[in-house]
Protein backbone atom coordinates (compact mmCIF):
# COMPACT_ATOMS: atom_id res chain seq x y z
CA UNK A 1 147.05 105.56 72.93
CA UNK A 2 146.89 108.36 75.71
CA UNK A 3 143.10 109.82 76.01
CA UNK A 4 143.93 113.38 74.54
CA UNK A 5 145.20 112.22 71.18
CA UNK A 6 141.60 110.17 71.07
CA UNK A 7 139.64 112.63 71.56
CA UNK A 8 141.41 114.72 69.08
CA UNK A 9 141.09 112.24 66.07
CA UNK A 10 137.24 111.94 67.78
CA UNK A 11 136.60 115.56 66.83
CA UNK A 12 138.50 115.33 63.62
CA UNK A 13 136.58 112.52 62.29
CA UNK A 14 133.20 114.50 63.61
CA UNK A 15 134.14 117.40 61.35
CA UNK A 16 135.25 115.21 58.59
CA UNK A 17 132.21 113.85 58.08
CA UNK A 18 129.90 116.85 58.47
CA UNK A 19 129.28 116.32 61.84
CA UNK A 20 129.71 119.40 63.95
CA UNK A 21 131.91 119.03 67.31
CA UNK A 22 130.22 119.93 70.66
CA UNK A 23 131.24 123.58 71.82
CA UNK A 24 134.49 123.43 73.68
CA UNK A 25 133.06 124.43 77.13
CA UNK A 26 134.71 122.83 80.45
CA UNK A 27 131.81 122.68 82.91
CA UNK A 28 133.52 122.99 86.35
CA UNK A 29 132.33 120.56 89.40
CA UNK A 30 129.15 122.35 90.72
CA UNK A 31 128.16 123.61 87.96
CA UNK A 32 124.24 123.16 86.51
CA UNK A 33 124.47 120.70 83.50
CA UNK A 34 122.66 123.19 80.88
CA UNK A 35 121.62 119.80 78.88
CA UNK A 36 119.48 118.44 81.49
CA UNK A 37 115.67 120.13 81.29
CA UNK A 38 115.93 124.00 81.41
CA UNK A 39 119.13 125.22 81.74
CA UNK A 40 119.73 122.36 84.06
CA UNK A 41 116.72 121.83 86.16
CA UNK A 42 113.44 119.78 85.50
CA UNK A 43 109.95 119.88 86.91
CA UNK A 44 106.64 118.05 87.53
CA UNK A 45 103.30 119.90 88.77
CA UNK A 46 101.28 117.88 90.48
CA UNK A 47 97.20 118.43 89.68
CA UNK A 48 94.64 119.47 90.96
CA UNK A 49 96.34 123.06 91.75
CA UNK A 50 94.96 122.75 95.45
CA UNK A 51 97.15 120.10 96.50
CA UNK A 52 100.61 120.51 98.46
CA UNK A 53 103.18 118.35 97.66
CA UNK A 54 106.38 117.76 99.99
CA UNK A 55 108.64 116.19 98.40
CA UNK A 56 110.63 113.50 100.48
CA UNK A 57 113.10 111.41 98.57
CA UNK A 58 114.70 110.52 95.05
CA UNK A 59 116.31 107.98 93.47
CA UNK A 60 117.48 106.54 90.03
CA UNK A 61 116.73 103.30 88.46
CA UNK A 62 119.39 100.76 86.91
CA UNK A 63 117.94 101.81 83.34
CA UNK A 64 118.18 105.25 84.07
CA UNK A 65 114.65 106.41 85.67
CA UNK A 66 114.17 109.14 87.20
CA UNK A 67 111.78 109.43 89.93
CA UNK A 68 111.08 111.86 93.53
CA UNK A 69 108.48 110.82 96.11
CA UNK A 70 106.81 112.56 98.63
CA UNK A 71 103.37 113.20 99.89
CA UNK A 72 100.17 114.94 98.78
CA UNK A 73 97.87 117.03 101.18
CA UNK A 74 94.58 117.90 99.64
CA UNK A 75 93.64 121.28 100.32
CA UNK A 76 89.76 120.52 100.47
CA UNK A 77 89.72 117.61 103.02
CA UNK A 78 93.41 118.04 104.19
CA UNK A 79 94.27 114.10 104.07
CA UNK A 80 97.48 112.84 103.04
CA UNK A 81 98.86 110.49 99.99
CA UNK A 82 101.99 108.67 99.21
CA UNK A 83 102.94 110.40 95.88
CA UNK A 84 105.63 110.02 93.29
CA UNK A 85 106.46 112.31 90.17
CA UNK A 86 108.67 110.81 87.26
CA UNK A 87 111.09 112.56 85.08
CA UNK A 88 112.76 110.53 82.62
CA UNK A 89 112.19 108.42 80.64
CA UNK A 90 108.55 108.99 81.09
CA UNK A 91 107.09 111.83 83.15
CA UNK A 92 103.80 112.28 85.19
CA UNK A 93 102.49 111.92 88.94
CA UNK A 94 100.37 109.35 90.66
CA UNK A 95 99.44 108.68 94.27
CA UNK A 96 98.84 105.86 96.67
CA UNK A 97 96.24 105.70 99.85
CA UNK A 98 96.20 103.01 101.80
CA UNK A 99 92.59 103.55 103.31
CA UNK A 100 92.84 102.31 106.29
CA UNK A 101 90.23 104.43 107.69
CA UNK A 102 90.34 106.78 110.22
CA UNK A 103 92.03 110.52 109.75
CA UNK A 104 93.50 108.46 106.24
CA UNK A 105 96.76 110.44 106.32
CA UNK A 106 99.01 108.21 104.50
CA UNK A 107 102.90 109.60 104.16
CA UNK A 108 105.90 108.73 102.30
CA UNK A 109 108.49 110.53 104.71
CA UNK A 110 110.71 107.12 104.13
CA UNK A 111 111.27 108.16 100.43
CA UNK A 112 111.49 106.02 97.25
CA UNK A 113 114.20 102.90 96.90
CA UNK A 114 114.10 101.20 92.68
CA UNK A 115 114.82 97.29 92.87
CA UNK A 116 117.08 95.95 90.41
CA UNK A 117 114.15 94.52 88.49
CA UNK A 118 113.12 98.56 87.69
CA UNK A 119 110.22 97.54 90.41
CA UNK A 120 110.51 100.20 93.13
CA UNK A 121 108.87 100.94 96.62
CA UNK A 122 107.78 103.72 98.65
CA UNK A 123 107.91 104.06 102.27
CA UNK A 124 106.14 106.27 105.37
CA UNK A 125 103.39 106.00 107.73
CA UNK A 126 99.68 104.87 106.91
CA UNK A 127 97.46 105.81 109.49
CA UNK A 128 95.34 103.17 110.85
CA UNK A 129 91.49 102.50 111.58
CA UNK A 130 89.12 104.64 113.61
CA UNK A 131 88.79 101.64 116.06
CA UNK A 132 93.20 101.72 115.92
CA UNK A 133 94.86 104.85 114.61
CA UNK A 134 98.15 104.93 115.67
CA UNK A 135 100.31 104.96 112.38
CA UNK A 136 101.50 101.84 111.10
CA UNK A 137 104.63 101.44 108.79
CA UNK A 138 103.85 101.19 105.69
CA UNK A 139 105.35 100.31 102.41
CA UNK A 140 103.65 99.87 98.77
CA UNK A 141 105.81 98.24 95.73
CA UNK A 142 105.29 99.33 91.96
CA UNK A 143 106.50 97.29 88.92
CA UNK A 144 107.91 99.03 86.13
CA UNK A 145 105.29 99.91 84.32
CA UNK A 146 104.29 102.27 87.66
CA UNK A 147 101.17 100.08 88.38
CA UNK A 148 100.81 98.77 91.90
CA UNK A 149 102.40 94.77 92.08
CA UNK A 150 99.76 93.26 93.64
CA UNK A 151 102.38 90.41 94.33
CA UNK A 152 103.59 92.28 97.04
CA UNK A 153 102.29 91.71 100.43
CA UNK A 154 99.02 92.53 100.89
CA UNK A 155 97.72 93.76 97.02
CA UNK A 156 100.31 95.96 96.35
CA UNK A 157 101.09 97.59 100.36
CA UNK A 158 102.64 95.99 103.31
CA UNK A 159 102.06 97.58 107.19
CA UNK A 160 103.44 97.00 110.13
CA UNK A 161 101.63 97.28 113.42
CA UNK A 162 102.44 98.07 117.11
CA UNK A 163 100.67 98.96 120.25
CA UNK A 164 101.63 102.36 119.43
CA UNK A 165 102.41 104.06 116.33
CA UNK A 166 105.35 103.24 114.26
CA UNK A 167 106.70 104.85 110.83
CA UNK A 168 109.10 103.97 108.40
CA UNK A 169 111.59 106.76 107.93
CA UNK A 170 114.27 105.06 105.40
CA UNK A 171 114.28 102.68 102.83
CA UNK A 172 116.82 100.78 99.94
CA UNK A 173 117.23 97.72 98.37
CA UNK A 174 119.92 95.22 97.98
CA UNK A 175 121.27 93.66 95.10
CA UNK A 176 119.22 90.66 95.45
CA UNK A 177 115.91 92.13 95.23
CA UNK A 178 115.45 92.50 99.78
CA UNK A 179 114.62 96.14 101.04
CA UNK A 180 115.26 97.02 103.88
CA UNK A 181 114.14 99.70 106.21
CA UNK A 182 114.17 101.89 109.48
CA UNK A 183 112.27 103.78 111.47
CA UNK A 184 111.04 103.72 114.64
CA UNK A 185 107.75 102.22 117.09
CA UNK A 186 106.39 102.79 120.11
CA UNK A 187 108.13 100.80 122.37
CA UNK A 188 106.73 102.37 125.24
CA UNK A 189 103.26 101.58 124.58
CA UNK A 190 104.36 97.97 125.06
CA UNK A 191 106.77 98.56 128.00
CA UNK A 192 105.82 101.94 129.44
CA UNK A 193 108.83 103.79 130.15
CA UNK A 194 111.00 102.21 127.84
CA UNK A 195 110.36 105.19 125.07
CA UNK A 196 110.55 104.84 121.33
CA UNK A 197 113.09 102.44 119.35
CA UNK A 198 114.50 102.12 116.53
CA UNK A 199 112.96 99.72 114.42
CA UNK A 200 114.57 97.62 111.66
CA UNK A 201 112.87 95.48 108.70
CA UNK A 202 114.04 93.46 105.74
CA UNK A 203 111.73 91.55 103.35
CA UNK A 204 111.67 89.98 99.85
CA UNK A 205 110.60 92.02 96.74
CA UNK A 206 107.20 89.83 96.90
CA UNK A 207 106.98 91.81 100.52
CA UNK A 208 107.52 88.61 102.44
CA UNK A 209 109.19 88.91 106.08
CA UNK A 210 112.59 87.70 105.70
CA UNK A 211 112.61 84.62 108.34
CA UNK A 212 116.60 84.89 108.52
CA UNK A 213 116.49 88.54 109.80
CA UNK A 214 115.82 89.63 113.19
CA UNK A 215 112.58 88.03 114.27
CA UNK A 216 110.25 87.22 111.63
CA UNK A 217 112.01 90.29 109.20
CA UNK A 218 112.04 92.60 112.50
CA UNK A 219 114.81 93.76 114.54
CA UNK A 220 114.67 96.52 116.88
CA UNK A 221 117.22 98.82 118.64
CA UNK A 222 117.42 100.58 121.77
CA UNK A 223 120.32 103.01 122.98
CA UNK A 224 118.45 103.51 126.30
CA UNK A 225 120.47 106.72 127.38
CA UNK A 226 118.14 107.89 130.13
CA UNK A 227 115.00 110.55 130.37
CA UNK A 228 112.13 109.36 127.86
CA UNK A 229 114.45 107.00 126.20
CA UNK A 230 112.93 108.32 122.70
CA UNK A 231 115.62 106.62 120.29
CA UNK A 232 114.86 106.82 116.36
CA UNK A 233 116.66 105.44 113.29
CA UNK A 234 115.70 107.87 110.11
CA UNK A 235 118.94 106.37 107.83
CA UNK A 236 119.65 103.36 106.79
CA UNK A 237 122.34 101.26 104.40
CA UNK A 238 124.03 98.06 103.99
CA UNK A 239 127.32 97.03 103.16
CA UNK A 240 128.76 94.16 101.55
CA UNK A 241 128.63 91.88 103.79
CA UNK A 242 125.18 92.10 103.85
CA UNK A 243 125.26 93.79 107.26
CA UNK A 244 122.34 96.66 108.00
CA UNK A 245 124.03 99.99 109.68
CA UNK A 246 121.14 102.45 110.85
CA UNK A 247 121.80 106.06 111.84
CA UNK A 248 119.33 108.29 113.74
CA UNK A 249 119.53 110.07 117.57
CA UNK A 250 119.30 108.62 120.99
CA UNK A 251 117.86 110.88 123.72
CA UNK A 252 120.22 110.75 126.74
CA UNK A 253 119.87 111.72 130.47
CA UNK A 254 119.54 115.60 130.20
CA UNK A 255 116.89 115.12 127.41
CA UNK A 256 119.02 116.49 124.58
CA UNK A 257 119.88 113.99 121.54
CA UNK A 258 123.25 112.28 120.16
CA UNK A 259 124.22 110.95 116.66
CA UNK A 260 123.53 107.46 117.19
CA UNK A 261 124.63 104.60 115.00
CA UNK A 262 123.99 100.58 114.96
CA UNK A 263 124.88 97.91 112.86
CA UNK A 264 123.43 94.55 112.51
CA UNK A 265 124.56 91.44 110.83
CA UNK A 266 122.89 89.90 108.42
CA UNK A 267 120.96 88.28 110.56
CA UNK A 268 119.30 90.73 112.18
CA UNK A 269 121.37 90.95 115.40
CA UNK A 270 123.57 93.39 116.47
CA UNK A 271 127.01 93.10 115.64
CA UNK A 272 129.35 92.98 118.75
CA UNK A 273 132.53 93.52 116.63
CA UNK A 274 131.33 97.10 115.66
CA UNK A 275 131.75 99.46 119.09
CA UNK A 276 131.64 95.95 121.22
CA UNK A 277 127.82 95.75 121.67
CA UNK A 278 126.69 96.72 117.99
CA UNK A 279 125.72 100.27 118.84
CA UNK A 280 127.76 103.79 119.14
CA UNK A 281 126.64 107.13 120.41
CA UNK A 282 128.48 110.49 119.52
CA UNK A 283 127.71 113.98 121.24
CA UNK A 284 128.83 116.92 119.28
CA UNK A 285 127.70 119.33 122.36
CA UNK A 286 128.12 123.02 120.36
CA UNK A 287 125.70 124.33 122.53
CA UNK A 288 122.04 125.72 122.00
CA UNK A 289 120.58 122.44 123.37
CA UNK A 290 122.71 120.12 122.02
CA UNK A 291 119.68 118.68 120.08
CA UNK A 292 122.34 116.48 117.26
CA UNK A 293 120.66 114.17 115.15
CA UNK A 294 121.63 111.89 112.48
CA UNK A 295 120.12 111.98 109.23
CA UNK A 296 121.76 110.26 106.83
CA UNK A 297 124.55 107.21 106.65
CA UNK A 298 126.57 105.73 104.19
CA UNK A 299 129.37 102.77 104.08
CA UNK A 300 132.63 103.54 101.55
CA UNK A 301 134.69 101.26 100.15
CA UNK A 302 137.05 100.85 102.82
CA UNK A 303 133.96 99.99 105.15
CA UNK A 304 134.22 102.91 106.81
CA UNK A 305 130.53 104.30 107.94
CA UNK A 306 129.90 108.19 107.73
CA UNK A 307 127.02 110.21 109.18
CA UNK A 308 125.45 113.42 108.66
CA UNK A 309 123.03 115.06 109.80
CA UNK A 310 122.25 118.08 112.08
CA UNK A 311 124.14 119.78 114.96
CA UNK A 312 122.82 122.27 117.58
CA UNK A 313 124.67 125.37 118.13
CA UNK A 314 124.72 128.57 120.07
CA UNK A 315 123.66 130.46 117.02
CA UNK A 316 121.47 127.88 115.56
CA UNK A 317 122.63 124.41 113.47
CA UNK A 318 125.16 123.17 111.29
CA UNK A 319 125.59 120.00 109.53
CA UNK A 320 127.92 118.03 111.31
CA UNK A 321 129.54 114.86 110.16
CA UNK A 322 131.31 111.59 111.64
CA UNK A 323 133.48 108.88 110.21
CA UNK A 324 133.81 105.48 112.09
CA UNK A 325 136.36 102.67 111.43
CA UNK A 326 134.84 99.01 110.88
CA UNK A 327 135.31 98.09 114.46
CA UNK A 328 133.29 101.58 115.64
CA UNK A 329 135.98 103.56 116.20
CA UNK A 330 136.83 107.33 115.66
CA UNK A 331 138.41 107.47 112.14
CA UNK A 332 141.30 110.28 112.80
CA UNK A 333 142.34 110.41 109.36
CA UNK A 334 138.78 112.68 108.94
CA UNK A 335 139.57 116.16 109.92
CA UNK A 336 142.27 114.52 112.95
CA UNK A 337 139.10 113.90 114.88
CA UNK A 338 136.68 111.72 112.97
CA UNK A 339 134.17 114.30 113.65
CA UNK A 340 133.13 117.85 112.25
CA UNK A 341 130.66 120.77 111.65
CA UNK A 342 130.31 123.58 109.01
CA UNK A 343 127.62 126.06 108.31
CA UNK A 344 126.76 126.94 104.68
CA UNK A 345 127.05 130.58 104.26
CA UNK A 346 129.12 133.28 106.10
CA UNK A 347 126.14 134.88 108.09
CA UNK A 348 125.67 132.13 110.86
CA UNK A 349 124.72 128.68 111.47
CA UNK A 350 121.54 128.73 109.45
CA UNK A 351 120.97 124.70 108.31
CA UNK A 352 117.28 123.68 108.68
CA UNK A 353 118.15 120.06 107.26
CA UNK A 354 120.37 117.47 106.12
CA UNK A 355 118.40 115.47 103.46
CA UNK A 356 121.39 112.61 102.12
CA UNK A 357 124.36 111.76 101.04
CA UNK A 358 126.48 110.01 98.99
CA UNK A 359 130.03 108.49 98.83
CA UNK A 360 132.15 109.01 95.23
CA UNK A 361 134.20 105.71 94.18
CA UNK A 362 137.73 105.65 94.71
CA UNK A 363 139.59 106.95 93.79
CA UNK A 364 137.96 110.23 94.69
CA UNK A 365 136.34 108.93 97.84
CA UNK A 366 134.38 112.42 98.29
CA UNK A 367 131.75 112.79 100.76
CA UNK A 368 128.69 114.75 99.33
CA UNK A 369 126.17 116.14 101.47
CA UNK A 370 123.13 117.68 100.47
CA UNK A 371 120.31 119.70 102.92
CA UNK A 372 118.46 123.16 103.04
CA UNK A 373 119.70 125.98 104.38
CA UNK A 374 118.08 129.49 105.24
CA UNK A 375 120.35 132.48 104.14
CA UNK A 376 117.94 135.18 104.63
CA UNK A 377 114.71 135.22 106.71
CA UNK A 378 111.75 133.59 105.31
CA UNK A 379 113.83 132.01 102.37
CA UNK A 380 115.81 128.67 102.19
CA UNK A 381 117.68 126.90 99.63
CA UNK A 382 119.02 123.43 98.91
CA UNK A 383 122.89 123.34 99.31
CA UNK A 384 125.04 120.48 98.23
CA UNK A 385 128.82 120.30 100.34
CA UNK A 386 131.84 118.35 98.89
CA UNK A 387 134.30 116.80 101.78
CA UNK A 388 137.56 115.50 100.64
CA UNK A 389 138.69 112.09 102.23
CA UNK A 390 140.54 113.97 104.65
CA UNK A 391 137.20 115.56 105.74
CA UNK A 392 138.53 119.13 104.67
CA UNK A 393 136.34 120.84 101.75
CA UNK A 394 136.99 119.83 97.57
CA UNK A 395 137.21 123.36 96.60
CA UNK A 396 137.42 122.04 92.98
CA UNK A 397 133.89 121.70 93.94
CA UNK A 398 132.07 125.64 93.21
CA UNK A 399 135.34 127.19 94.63
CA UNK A 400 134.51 126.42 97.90
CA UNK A 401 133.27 122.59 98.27
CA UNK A 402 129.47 124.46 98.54
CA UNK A 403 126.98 125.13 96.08
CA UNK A 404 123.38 126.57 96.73
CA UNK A 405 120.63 125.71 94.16
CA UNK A 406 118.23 128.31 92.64
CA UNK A 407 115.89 126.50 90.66
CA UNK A 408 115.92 128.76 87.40
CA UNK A 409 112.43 131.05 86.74
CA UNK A 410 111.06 130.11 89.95
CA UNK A 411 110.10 131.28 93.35
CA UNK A 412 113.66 131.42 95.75
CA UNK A 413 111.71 129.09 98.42
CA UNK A 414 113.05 125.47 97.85
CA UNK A 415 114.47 122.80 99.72
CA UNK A 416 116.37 119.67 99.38
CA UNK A 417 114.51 116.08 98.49
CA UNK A 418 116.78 113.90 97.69
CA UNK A 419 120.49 112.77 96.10
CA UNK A 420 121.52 110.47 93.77
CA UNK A 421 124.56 109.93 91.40
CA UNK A 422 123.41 109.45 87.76
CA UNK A 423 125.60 109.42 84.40
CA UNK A 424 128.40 110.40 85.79
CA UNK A 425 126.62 113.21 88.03
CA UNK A 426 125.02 114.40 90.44
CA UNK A 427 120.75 115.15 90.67
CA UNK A 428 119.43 116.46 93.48
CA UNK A 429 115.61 116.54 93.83
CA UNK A 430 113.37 118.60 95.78
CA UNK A 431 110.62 121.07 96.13
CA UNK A 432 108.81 124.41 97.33
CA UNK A 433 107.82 125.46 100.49
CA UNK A 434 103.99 125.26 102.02
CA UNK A 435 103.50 128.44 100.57
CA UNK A 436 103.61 130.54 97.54
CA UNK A 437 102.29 129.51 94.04
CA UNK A 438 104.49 127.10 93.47
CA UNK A 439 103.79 124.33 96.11
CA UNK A 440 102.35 122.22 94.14
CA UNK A 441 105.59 121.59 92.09
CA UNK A 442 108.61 119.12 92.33
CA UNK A 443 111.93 119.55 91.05
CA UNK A 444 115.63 118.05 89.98
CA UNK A 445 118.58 119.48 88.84
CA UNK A 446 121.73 117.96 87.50
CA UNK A 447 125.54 118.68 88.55
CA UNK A 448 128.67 118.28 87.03
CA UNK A 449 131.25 116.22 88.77
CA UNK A 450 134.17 115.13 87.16
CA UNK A 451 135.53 112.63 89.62
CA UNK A 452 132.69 110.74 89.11
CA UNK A 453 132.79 110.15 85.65
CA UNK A 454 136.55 111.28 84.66
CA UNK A 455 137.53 113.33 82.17
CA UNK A 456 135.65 115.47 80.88
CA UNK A 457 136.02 114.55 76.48
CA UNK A 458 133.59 117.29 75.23
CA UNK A 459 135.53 120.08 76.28
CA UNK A 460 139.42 118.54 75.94
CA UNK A 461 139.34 119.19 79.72
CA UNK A 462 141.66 116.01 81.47
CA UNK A 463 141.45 115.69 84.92
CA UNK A 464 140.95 112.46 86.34
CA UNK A 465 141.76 109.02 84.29
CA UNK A 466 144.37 110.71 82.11
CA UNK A 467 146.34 111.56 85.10
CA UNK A 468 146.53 108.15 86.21
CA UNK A 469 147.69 106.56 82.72
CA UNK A 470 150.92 104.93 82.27
């Protein structure tokens, strides 16, 4: 039975037995899903009014929760919380300090990963004691019920100490319970002129050190490229052969910065048979000062690895993007090069930041991006771009393969969070800037996307599985 004459007999027996049939509306890709919050969007303020609250990441649980994560600055001592805001199925905001000591400025800029156990773990900085206080990396695990495990590591948080200060910038978690991690430490402080490197981490949801990874759960990464040597890893993923691919910048001889990109195997080493030593560096040079820098990575199901992140240019930054092959290679068949850039609106190259992204199942295969972008001075939105395969735009995608959110019946001033693919579409989280009235709020919208899902039944609208039936 082909999917159009089911859906018709659907709506006939709806009617037939009082039962009135949804509104025949197709949404079209891009559009905001009017039956998620209000008129698509859904907030959380975060209490006491005189706190700021950056949001920093967002993610959805195997059951369906909803959750963003950021940080909290107080406005009457101006210290600094891990925080995290929930949105379905129960709402609310708590917050986390590891007190340490010392300036206690505690940060979640490595965002929120759920385990498959609806546990779930937030990741940052913690800063350390007055007698220490370079940062440490820091991560504290939740259970389900959104009370601190206590099971994990040390009463809930786990930290990780160098000489000098390290942070956690990215986290997720495997099928099997592990997270994993990057970031970076101060490997200079340890072995002066040797800069900052990128530092890698995978332990057990009871926060245990994985002994089979790296050393003792640790593996670090340096691309070494000349001048300070500063290298950083801010993305991370795995694929599924249990390999750990980091993404991030390496600071070369003329002090500018590269996309840089490392994968590991699953022990912890790096993996010769990716680029021949494990590690690849990629130089977009647009001009401006050639400052490029990795944000985000993901692996797709042909284990290909793409990055995003941001691009210097004469006239400011775009988001630029890069495909690999398994063995580290250039993938062509992206946009003949394995490499582009694109700016979000018509007036100039105006992207402040490239948040995440995600990879759509075959057999769509679309790359979406999403960031913050600045149209008009002192105002910036959160954009969301849709590459093809092929690496050219999915103009099914808001005509163009770009959409800008405006968070309905508030302030213009928001930027990008987070992205994650949830019943069939796509949320993007975020927030509002520093200042105005609404900094104190948090934020997620919903997106249709047909390719994600299929077809879309309420509306009669077949586009996807219906063209690939027999």
């Amino acid at each position: 039975m082909r999917i159009h004459a089911a859906a018709a007999r659907l709506a006939s027996a709806l009617v037939g037995i009082g039962l009135t049939a949804i509104a025949a509306r197709a949404l079209d890709d891009g559009d905001l899903d009017p039956s998620f919050g209000d008129q698509g969007s859904a907030f959380r303020v975060v209490q006491p009014s005189s706190v700021t609250f950056q949001v920093q990441g967002l993610d959805v649980a195997r059951d369906g929760a909803i959750a963003i994560s950021g940080d909290l600055q107080f406005g009457t001592t101006n210290a600094t919380d891990f925080a995290v805001c929930f949105f379905y199925p129960t709402s609310g905001c708590g917050s986390y300090d590891f007190h340490l000591g010392g300036s206690n400025d505690d940060e979640n800029v490595g965002g929120i990963a759920y385990l498959p156990d609806g546990k779930y773990v937030l990741a940052g900085i913690a800063a350390g004691p007055a007698a220490d206080p370079p940062d440490r990396a820091a991560l504290v695990e939740y259970d389900a019920s959104n009370v601190v495990n206590t099971g994990f590591g040390n009463q809930g948080q786990l930290t990780v100490d160098f000489a000098g200060e390290a942070q956690i910038d990215a986290v997720e978690s495997r099928g099997n319970g592990d997270i994993v991690f990057a970031g970076y430490f101060d490997h200079g402080a340890q072995a002066p002129g040797t800069g900052d490197d990128c530092l890698v981490g995978r332990v057990s949801e009871s926060g245990a050190p994985d002994p089979g990874f790296g050393s003792s759960g640790l593996a670090t990464v340096g691309f070494d490229q000349g001048d300070s040597n500063d290298d950083a890893c801010v993305a991370v993923t795995t694929d599924v052969e249990g390999r750990v691919v980091v993404a991030g910048a390496a600071t070369r001889a003329d002090g500018s910065t590269d996309f840089a990109i490392a994968r590991l195997t699953g022990a912890g080493q790096l993996d010769t048979s990716f680029a021949g030593g494990g590690k690849r560096v990629l130089p977009f040079d647009q001009g401006g000062g050639n400052d490029d820098f990795a944000t985000a990575v993901a692996v797709d199901r042909a284990d290909r690895i793409v990055a995003a992140g941001l691009v210097d240019t004469a006239g400011g930054q775009q988001v630029g993007v890069v495909r690999l092959l398994p063995d580290g290679n250039l993938d062509d068949s992206f946009n003949g090069t394995g490499m582009r850039t694109f700016s979000i609106s018509a007036a100039g190259d105006d992207v402040t930041d490239v948040r995440a992204m995600r990879i759509l199942s075959p057999l769509s295969n679309d790359i979406v991006i999403a960031g913050t972008y600045a149209p008009v001075l002192n105002a910036t939105k959160t954009f969301i771009a849709v590459l093809h395969d092929d690496g050219s735009f999915d103009v099914s995608f808001s005509g163009d393969g770009k959409q800008h959110i405006d968070v309905p019946n508030l302030e213009p001033v928001n930027y990008a969070g987070g992205l994650a693919l949830w019943g069939g579409e796509i949320l993007v989280g975020g927030g509002f800037s520093s200042f105005g009235q609404d900094r104190d709020k948090g934020w997620v919208t919903r997106l249709f996307m047909h390719q994600i899902s299929g077809d879309d039944f309420e509306s009669g609208d077949f586009r996807f599985w219906s063209s690939h039936l027999p």
